[in-house]
PDB file of N, CA and C in Angstrom:
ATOM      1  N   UNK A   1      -2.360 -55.439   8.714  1.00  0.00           N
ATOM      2  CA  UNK A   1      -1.806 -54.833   9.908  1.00  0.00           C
ATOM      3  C   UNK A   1      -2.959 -54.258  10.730  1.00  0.00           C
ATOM      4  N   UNK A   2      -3.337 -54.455  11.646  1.00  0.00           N
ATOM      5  CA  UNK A   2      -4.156 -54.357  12.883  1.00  0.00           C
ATOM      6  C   UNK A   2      -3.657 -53.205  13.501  1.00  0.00           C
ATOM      7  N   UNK A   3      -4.259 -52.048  13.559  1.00  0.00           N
ATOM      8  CA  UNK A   3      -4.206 -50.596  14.404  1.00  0.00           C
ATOM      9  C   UNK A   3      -4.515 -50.985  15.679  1.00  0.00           C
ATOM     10  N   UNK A   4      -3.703 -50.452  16.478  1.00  0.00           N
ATOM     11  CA  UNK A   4      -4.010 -50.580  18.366  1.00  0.00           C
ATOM     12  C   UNK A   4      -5.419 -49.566  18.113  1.00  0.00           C
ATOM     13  N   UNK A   5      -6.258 -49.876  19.104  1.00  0.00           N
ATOM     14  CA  UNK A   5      -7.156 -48.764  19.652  1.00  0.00           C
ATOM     15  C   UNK A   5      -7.067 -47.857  20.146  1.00  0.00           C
ATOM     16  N   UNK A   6      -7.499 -46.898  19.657  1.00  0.00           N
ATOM     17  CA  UNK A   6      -7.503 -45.217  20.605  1.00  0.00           C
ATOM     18  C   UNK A   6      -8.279 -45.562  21.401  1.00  0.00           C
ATOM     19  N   UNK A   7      -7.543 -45.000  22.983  1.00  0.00           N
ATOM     20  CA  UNK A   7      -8.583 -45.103  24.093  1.00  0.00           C
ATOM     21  C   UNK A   7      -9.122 -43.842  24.105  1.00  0.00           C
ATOM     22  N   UNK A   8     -10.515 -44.043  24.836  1.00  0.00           N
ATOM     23  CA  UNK A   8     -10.961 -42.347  25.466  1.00  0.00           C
ATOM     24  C   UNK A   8     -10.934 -41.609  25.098  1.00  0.00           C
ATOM     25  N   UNK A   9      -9.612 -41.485  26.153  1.00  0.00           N
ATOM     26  CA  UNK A   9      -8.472 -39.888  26.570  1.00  0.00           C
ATOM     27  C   UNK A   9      -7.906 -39.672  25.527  1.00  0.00           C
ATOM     28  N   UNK A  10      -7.798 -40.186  24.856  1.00  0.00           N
ATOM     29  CA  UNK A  10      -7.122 -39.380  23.610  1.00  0.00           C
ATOM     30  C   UNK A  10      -7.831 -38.860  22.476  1.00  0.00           C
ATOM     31  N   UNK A  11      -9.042 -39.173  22.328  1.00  0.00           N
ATOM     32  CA  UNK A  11      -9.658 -38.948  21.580  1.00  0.00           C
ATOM     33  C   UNK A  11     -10.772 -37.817  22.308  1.00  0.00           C
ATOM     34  N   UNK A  12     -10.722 -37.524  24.018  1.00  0.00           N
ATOM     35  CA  UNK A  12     -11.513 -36.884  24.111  1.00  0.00           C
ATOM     36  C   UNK A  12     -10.799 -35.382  24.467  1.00  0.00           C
ATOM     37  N   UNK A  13      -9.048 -35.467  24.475  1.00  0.00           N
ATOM     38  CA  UNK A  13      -8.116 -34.510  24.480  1.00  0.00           C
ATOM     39  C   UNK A  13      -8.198 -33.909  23.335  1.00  0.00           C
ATOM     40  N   UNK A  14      -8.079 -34.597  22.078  1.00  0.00           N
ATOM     41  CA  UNK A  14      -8.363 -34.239  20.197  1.00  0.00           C
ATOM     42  C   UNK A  14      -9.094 -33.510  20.066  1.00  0.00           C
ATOM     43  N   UNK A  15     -10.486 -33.910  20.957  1.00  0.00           N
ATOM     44  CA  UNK A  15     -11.512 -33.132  20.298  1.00  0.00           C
ATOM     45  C   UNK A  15     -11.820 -31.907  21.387  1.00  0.00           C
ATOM     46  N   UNK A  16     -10.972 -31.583  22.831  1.00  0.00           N
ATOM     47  CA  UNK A  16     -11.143 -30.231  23.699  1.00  0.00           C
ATOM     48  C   UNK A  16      -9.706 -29.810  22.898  1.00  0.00           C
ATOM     49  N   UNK A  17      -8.839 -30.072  22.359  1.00  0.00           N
ATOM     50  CA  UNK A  17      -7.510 -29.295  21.576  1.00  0.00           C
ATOM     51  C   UNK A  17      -8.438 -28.424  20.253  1.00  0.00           C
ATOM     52  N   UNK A  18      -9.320 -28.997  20.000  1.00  0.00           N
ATOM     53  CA  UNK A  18     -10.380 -28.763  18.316  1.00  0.00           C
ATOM     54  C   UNK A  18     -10.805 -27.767  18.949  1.00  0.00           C
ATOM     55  N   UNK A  19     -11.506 -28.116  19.942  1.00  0.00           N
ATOM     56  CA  UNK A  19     -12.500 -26.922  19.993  1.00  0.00           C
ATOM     57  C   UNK A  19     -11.905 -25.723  21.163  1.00  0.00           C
ATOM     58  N   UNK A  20     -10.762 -25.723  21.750  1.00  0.00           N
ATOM     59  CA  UNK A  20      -9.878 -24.704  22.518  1.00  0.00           C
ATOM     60  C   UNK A  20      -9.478 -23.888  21.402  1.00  0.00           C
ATOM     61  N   UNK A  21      -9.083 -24.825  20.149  1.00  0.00           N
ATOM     62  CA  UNK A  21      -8.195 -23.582  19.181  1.00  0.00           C
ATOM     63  C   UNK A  21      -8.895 -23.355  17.867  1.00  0.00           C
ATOM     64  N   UNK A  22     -10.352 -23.660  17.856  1.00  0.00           N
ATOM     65  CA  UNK A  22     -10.923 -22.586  16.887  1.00  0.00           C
ATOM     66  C   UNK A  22     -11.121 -21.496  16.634  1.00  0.00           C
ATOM     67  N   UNK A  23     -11.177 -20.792  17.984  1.00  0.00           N
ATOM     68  CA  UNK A  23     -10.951 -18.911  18.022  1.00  0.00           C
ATOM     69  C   UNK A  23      -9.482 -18.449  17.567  1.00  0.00           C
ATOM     70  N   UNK A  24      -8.718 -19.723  18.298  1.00  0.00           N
ATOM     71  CA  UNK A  24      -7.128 -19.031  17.901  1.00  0.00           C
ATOM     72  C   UNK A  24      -6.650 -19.365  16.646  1.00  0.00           C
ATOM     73  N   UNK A  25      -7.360 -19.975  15.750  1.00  0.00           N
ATOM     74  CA  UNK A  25      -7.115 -20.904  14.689  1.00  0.00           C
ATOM     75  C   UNK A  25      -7.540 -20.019  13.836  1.00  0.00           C
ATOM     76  N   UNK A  26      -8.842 -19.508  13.833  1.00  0.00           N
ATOM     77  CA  UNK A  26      -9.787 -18.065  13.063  1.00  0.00           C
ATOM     78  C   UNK A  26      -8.536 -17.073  13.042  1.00  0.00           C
ATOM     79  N   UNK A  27      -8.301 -16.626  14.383  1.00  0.00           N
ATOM     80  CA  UNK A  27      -7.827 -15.645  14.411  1.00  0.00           C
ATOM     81  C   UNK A  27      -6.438 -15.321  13.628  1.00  0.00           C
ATOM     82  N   UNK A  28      -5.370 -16.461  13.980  1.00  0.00           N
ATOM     83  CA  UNK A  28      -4.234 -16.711  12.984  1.00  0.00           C
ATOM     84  C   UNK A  28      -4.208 -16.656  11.484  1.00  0.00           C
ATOM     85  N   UNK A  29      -5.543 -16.976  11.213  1.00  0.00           N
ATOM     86  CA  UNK A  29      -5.912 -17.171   9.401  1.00  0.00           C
ATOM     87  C   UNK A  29      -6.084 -15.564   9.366  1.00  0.00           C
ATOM     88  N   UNK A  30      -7.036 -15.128   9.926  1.00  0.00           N
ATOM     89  CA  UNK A  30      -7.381 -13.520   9.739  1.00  0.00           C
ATOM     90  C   UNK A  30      -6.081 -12.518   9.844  1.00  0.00           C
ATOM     91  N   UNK A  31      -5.576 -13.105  10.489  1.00  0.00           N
ATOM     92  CA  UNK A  31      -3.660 -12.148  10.879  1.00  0.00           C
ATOM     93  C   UNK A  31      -3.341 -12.209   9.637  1.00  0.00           C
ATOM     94  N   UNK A  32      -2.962 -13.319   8.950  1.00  0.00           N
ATOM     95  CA  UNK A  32      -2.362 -13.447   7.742  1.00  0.00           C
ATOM     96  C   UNK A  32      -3.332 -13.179   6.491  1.00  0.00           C
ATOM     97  N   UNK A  33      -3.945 -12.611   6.305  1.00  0.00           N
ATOM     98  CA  UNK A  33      -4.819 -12.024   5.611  1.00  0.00           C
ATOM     99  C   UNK A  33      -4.969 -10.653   5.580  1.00  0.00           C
ATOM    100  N   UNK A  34      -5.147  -9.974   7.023  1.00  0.00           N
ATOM    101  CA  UNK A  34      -4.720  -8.940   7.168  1.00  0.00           C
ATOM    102  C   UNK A  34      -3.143  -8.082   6.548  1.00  0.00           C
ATOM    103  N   UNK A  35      -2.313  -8.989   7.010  1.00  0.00           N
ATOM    104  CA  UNK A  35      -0.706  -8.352   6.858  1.00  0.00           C
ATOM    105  C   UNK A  35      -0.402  -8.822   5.386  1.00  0.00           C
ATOM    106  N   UNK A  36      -1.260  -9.393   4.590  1.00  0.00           N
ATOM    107  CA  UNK A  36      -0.851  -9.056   3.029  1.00  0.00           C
ATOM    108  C   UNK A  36      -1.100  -8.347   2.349  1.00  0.00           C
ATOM    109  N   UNK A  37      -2.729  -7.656   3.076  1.00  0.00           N
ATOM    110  CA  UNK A  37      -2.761  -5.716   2.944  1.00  0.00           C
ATOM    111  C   UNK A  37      -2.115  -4.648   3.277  1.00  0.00           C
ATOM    112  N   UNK A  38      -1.557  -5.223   4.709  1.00  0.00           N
ATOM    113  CA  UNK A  38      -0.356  -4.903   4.919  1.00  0.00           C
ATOM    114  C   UNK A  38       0.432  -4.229   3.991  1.00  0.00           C
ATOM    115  N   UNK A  39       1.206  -5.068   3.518  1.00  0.00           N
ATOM    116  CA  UNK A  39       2.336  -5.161   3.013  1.00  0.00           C
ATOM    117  C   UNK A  39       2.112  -4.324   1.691  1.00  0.00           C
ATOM    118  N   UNK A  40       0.843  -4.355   1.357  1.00  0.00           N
ATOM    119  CA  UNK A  40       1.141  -3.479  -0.084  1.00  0.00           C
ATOM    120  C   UNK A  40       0.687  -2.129   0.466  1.00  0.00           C
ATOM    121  N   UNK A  41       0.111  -1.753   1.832  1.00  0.00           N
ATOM    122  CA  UNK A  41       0.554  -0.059   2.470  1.00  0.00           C
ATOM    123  C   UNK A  41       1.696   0.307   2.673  1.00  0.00           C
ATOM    124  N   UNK A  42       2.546  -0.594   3.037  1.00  0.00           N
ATOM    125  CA  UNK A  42       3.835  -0.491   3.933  1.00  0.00           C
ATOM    126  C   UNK A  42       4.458  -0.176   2.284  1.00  0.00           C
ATOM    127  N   UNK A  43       4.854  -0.873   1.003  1.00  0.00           N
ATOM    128  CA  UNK A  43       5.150  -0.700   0.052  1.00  0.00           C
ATOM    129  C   UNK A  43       4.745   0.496  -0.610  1.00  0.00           C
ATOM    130  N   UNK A  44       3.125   0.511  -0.646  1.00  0.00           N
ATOM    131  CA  UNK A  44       3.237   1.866  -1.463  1.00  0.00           C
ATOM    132  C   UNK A  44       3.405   2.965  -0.538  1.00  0.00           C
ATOM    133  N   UNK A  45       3.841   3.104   0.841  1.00  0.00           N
ATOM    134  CA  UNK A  45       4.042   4.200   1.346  1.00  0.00           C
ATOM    135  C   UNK A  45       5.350   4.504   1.279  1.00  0.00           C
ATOM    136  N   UNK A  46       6.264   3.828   1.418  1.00  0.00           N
ATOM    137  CA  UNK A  46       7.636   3.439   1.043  1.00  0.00           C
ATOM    138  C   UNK A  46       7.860   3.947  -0.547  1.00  0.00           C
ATOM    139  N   UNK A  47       7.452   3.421  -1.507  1.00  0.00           N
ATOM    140  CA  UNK A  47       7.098   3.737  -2.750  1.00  0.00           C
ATOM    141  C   UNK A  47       7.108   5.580  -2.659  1.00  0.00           C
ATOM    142  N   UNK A  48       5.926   6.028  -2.365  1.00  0.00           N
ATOM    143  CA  UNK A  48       5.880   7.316  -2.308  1.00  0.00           C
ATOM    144  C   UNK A  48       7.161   8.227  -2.048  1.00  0.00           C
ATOM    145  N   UNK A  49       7.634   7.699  -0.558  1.00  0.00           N
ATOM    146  CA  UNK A  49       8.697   8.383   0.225  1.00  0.00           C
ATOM    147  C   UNK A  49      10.107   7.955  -0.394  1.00  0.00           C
ATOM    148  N   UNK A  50      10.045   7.239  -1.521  1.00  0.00           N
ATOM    149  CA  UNK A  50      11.766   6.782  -2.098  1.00  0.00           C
ATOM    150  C   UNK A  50      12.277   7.759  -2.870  1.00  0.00           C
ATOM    151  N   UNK A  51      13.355   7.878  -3.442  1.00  0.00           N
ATOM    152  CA  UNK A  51      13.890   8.836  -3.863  1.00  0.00           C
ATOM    153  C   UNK A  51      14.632   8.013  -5.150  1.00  0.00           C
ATOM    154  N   UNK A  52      14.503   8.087  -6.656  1.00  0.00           N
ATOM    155  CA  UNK A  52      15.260   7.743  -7.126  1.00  0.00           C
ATOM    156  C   UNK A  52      14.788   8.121  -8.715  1.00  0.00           C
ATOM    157  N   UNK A  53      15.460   7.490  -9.162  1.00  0.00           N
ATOM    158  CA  UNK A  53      15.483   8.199 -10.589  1.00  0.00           C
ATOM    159  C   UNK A  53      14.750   7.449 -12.073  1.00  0.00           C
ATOM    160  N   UNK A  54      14.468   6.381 -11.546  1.00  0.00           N
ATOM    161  CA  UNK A  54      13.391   5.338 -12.045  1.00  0.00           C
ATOM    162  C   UNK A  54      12.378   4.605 -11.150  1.00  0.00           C
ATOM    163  N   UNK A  55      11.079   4.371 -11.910  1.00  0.00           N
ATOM    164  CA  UNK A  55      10.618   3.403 -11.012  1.00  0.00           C
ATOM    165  C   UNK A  55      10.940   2.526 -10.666  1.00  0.00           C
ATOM    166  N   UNK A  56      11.830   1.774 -11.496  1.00  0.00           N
ATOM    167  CA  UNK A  56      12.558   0.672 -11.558  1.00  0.00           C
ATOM    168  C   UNK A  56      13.146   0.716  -9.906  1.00  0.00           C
ATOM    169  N   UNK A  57      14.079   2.030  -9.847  1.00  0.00           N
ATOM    170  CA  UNK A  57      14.598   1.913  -8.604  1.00  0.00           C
ATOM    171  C   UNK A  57      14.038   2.397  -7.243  1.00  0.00           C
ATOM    172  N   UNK A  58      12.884   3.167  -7.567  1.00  0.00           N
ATOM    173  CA  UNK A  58      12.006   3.769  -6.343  1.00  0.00           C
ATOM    174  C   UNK A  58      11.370   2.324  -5.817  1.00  0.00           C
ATOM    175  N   UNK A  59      10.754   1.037  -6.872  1.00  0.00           N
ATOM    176  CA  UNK A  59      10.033  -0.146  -6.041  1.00  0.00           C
ATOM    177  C   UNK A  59      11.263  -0.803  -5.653  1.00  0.00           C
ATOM    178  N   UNK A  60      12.542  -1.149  -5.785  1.00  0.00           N
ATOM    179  CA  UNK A  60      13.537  -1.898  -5.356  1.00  0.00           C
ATOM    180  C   UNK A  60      13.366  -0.605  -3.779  1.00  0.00           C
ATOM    181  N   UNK A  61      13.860   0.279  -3.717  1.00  0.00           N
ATOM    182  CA  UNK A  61      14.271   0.839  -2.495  1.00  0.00           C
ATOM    183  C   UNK A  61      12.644   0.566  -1.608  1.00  0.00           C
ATOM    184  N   UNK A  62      11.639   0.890  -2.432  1.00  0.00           N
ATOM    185  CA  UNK A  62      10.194   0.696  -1.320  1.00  0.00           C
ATOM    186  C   UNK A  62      10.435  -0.937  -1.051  1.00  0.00           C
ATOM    187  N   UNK A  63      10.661  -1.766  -1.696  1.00  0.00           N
ATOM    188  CA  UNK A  63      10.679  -3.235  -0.829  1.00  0.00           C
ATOM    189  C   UNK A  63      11.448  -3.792  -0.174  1.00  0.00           C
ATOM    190  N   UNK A  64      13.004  -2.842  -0.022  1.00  0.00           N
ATOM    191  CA  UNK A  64      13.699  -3.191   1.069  1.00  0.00           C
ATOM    192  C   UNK A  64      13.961  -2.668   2.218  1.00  0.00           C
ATOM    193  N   UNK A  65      12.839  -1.383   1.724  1.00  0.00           N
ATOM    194  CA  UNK A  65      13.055  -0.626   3.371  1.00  0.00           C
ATOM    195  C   UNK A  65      12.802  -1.322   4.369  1.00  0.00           C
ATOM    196  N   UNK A  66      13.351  -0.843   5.823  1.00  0.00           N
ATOM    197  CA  UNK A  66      13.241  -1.087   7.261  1.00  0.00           C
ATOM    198  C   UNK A  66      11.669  -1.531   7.676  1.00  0.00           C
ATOM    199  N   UNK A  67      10.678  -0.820   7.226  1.00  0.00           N
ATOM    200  CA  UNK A  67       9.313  -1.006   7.222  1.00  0.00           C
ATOM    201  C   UNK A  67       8.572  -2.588   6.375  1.00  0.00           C
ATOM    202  N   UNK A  68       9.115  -2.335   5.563  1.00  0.00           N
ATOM    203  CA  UNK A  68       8.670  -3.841   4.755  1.00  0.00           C
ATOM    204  C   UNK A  68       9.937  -4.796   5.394  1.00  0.00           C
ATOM    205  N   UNK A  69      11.006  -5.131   5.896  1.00  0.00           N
ATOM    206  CA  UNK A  69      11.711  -6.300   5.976  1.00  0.00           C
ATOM    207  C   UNK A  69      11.224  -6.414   7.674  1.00  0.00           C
ATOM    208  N   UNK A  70      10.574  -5.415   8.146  1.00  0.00           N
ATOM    209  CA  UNK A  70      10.445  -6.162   9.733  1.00  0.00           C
ATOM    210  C   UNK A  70       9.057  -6.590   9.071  1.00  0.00           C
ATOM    211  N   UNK A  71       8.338  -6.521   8.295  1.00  0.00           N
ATOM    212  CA  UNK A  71       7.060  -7.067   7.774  1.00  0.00           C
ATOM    213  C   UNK A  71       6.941  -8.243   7.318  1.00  0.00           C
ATOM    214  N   UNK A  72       8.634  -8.619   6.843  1.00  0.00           N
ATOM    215  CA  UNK A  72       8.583 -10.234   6.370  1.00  0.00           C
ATOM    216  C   UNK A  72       8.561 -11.021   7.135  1.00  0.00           C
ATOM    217  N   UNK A  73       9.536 -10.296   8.122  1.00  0.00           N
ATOM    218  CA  UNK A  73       9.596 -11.136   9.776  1.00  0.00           C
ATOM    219  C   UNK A  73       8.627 -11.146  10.181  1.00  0.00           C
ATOM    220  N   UNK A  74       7.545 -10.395  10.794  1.00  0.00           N
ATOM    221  CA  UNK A  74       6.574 -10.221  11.215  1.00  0.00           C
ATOM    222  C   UNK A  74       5.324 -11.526  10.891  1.00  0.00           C
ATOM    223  N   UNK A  75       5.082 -11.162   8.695  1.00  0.00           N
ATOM    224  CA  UNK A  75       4.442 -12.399   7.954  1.00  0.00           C
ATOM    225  C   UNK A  75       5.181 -13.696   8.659  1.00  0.00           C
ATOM    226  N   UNK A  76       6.356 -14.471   8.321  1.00  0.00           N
ATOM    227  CA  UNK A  76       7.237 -15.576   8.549  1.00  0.00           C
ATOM    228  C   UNK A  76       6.753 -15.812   9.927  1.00  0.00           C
ATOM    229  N   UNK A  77       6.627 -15.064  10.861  1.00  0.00           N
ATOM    230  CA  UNK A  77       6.463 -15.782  12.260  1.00  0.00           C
ATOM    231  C   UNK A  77       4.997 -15.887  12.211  1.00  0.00           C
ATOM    232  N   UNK A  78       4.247 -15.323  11.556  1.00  0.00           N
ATOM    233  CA  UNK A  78       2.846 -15.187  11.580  1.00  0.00           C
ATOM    234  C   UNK A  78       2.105 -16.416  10.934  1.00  0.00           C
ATOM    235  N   UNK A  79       3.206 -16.690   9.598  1.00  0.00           N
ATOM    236  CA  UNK A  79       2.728 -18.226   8.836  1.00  0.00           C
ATOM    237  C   UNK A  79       3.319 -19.279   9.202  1.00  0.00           C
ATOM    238  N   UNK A  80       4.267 -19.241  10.351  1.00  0.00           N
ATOM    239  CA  UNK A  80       4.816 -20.541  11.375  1.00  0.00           C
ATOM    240  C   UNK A  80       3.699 -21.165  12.117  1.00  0.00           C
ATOM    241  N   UNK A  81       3.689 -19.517  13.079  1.00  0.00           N
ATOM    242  CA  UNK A  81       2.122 -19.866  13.967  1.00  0.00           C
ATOM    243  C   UNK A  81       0.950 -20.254  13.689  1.00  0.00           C
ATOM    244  N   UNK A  82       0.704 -19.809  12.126  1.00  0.00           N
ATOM    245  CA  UNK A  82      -0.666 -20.722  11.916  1.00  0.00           C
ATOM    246  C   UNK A  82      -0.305 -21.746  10.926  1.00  0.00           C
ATOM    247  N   UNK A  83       0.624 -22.271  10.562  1.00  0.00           N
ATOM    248  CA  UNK A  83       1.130 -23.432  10.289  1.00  0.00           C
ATOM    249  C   UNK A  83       1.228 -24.604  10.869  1.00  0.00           C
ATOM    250  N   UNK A  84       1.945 -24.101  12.247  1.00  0.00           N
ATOM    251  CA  UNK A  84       1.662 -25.147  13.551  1.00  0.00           C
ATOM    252  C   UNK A  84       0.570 -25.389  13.986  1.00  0.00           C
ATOM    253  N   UNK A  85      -0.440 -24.780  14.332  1.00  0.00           N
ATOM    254  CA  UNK A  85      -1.784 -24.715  15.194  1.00  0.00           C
ATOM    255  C   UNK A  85      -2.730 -25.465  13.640  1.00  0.00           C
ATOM    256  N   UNK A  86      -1.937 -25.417  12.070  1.00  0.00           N
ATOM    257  CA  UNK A  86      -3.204 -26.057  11.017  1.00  0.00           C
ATOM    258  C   UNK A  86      -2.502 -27.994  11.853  1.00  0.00           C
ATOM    259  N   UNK A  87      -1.125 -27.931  11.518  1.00  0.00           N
ATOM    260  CA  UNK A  87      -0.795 -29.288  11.689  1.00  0.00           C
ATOM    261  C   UNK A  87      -1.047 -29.485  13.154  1.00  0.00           C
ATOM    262  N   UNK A  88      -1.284 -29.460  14.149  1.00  0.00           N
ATOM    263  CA  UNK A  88      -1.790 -29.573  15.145  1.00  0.00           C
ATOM    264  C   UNK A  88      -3.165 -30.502  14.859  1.00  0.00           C
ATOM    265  N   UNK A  89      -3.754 -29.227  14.758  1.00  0.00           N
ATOM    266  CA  UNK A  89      -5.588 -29.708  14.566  1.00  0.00           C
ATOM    267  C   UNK A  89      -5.629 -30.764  13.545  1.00  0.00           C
ATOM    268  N   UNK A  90      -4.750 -30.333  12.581  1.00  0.00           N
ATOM    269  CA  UNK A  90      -4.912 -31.791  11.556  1.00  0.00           C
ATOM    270  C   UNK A  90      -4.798 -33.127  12.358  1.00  0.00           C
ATOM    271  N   UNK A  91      -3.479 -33.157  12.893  1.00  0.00           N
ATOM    272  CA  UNK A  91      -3.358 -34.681  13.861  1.00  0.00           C
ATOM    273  C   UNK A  91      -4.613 -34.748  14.789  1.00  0.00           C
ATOM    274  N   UNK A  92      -5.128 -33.556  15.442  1.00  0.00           N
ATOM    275  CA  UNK A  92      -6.266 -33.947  16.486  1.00  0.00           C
ATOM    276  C   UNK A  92      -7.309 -34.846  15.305  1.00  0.00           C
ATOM    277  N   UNK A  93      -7.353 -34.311  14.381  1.00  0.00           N
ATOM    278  CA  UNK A  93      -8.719 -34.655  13.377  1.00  0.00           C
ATOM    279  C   UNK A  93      -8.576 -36.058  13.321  1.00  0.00           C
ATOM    280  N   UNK A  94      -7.332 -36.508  12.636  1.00  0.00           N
ATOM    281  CA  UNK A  94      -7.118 -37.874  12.342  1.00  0.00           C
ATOM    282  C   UNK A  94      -7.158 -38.324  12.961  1.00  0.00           C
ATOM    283  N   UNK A  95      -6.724 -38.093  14.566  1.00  0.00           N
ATOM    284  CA  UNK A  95      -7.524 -38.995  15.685  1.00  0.00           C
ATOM    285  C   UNK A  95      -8.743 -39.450  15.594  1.00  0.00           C
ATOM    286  N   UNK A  96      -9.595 -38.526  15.858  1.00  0.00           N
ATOM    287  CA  UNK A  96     -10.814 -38.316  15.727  1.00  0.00           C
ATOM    288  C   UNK A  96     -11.422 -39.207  14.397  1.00  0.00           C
ATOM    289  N   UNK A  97     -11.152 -39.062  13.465  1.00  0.00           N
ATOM    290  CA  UNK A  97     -11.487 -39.681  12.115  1.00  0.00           C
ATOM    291  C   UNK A  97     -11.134 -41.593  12.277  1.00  0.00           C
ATOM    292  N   UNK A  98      -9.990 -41.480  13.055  1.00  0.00           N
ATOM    293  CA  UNK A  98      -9.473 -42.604  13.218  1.00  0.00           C
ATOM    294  C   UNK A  98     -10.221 -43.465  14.312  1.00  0.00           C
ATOM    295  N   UNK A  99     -10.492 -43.263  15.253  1.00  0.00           N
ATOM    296  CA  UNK A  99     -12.070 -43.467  16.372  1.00  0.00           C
ATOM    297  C   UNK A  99     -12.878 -43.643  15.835  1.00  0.00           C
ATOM    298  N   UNK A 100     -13.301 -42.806  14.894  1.00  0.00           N
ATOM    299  CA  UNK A 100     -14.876 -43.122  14.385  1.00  0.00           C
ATOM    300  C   UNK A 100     -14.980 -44.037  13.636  1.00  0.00           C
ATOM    301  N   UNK A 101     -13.746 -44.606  12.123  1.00  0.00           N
ATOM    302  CA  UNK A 101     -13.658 -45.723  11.737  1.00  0.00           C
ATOM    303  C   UNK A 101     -13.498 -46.973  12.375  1.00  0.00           C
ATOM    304  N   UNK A 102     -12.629 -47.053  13.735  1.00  0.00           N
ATOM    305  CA  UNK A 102     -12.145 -48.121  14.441  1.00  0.00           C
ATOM    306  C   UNK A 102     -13.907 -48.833  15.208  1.00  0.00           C
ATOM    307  N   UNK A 103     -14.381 -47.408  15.535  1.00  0.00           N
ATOM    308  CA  UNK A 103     -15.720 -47.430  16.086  1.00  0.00           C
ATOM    309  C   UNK A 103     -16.784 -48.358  15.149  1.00  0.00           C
ATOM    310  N   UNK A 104     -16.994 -47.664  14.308  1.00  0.00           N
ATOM    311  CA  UNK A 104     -17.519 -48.072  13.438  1.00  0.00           C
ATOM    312  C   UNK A 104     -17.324 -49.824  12.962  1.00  0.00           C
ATOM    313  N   UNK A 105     -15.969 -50.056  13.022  1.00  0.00           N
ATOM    314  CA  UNK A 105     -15.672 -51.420  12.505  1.00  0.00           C
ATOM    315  C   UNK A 105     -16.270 -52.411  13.956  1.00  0.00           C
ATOM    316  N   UNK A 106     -15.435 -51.932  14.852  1.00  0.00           N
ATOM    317  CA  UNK A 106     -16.322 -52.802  16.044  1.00  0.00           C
ATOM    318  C   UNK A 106     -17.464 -52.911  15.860  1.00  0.00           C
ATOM    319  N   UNK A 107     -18.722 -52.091  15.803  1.00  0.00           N
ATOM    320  CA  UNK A 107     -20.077 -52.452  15.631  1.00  0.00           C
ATOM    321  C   UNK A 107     -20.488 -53.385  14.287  1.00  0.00           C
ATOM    322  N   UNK A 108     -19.318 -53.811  13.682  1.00  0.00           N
ATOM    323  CA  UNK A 108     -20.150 -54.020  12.360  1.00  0.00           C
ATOM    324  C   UNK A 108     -19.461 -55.304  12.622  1.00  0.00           C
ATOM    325  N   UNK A 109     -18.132 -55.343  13.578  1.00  0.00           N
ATOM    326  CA  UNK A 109     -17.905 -57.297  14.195  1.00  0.00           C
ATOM    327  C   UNK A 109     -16.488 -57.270  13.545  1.00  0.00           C
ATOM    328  N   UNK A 110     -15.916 -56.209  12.579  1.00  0.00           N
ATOM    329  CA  UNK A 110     -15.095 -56.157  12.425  1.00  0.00           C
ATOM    330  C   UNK A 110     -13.839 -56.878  13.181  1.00  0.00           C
TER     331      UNK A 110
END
């Protein structure tokens, strides 16, 4: 089976999409890295402030407070966004990867 050729433009869109969203790409990884420290302040502060009669039940009440469940939401939209922007760049790559082999085969008479 014979691959059509990537023209150009598409391969020269791949690689300004690569390099537009490496700051935002950094930055998304660092978010979610951040808010899993997060989450164990938000817990043990919660933790502290619970009221109950076992630990058992002081960490159940610290992980469902109001503070930690807008935190899941918060994580969840946070690992969408850099979920999308990894599969994004992935397809730009395989472009890119895919050019350079196609490239490559032309010069060799392929």
């Amino acid at each position: 089976m014979a691959l059509e050729p990537i023209d150009d433009d598409a391969v020269q869109g791949a690689l300004e999409r690569l390099s537009d969203t490496d700051e935002v790409h950094a930055r998304a990884k660092a978010r979610l890295e951040a808010m899993r420290w997060t989450r164990k302040v938000l817990e043990g502060q919660a933790f502290l402030d619970a009221e109950g009669k076992s630990v058992a039940e002081r960490e159940a009440r610290a992980a469902s407070c109001q503070a930690v469940r807008a935190w899941i939401e918060d994580y969840e939209n946070a690992w969408a966004d850099y979920q999308l922007l990894e599969n994004q760049r992935g397809s730009d790559e395989r472009i890119y990867e895919l050019y350079r082999t196609m490239s490559a085969n032309q010069r060799m008479g392929r």
